[in-house]
C-alpha atoms as a PDB file:
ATOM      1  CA  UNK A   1      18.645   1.910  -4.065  1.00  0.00           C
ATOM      2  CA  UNK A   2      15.977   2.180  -6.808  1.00  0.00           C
ATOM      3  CA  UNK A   3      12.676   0.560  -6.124  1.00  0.00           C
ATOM      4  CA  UNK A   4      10.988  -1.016  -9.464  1.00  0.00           C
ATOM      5  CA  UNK A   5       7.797  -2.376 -10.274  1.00  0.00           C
ATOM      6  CA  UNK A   6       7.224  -6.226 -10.056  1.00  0.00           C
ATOM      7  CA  UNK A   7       5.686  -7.577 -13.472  1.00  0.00           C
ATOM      8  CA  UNK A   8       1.589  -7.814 -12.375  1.00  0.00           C
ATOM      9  CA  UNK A   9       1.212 -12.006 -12.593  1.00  0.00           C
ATOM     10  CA  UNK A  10       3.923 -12.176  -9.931  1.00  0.00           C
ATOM     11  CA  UNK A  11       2.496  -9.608  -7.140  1.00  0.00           C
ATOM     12  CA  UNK A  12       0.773 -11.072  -4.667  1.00  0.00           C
ATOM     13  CA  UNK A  13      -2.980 -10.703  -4.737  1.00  0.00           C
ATOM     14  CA  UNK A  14      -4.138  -8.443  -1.668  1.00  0.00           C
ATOM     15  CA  UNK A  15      -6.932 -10.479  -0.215  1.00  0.00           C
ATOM     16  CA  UNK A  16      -8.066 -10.310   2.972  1.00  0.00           C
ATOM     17  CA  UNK A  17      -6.152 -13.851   4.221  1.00  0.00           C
ATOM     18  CA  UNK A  18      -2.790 -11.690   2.798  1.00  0.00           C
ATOM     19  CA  UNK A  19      -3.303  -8.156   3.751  1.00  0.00           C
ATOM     20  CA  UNK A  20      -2.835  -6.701   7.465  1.00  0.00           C
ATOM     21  CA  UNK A  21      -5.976  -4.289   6.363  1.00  0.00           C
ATOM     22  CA  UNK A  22      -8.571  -7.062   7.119  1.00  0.00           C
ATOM     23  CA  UNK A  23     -11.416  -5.658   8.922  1.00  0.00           C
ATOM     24  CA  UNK A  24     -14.634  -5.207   7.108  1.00  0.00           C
ATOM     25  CA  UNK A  25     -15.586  -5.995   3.380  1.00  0.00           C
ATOM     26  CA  UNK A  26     -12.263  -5.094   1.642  1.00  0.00           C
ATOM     27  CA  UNK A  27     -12.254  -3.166  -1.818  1.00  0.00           C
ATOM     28  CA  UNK A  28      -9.704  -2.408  -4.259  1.00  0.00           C
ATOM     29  CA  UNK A  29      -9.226   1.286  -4.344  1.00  0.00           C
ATOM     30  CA  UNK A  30      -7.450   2.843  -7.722  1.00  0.00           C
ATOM     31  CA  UNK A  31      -6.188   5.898  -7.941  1.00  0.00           C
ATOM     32  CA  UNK A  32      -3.150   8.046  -9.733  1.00  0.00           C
ATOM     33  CA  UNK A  33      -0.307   9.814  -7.815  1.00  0.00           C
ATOM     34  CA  UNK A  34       3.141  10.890  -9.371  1.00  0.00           C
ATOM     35  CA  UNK A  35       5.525   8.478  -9.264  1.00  0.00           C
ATOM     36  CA  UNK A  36       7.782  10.129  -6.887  1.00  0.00           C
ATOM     37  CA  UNK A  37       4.984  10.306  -4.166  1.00  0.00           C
ATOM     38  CA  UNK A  38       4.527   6.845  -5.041  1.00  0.00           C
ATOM     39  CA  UNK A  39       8.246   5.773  -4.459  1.00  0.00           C
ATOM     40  CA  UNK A  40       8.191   8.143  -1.083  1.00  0.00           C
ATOM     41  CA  UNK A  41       5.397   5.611   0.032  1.00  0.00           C
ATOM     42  CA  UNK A  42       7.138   2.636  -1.078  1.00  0.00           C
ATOM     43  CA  UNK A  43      10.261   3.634   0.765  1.00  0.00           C
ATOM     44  CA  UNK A  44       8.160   4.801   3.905  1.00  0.00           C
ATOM     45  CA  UNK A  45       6.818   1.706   4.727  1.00  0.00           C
ATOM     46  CA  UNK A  46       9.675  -0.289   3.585  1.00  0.00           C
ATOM     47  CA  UNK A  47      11.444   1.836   6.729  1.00  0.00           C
ATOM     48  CA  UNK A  48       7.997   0.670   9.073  1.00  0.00           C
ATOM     49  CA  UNK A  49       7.894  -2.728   7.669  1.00  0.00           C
ATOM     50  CA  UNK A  50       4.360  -2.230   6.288  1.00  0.00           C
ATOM     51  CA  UNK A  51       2.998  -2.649   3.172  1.00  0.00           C
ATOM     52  CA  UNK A  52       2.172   0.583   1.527  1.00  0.00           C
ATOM     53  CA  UNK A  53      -1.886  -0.058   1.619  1.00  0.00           C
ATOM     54  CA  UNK A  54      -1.538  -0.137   5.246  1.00  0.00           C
ATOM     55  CA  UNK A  55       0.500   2.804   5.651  1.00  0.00           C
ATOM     56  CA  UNK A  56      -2.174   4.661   3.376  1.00  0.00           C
ATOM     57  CA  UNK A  57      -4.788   3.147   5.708  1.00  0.00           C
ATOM     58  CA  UNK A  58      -3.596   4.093   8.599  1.00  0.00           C
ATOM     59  CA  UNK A  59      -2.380   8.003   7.320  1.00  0.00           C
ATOM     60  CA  UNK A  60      -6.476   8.432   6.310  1.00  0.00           C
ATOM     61  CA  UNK A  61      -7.393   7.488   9.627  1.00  0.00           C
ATOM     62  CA  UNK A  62      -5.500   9.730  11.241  1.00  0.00           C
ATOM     63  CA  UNK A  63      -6.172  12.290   8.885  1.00  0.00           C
ATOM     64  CA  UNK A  64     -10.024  11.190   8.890  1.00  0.00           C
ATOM     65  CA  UNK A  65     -10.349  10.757  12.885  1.00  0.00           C
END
């Protein structure tokens, strides 16, 4: 099963009242990976039930701590 992009006005804005990542001051982070790195994290937290800012979140922390 293919993953594809949904068209940008019908994403969901990632605000702190939407996104699990609440604590602090949130700030939108942009940054370019290949697209199949992209599609591994897509899939990943698809399989955790996360959203895929979350599982980025919590990978740096790890990685970080």
């Amino acid at each position: 099963m293919a993953l594809k992009d949904k068209p940008r006005e019908s994403a969901a804005p990632q605000t702190p009242e939407t996104d699990s990542v609440s604590t602090g001051d949130i700030v939108k982070l942009t940054f370019n990976v290949p697209k199949s790195t992209r599609q591994h994290w897509k899939q990943a937290a698809l399989h955790r039930h996360m959203t895929v800012t979350d599982l980025i979140v919590e990978a740096m922390e790890k990685h970080l701590s």
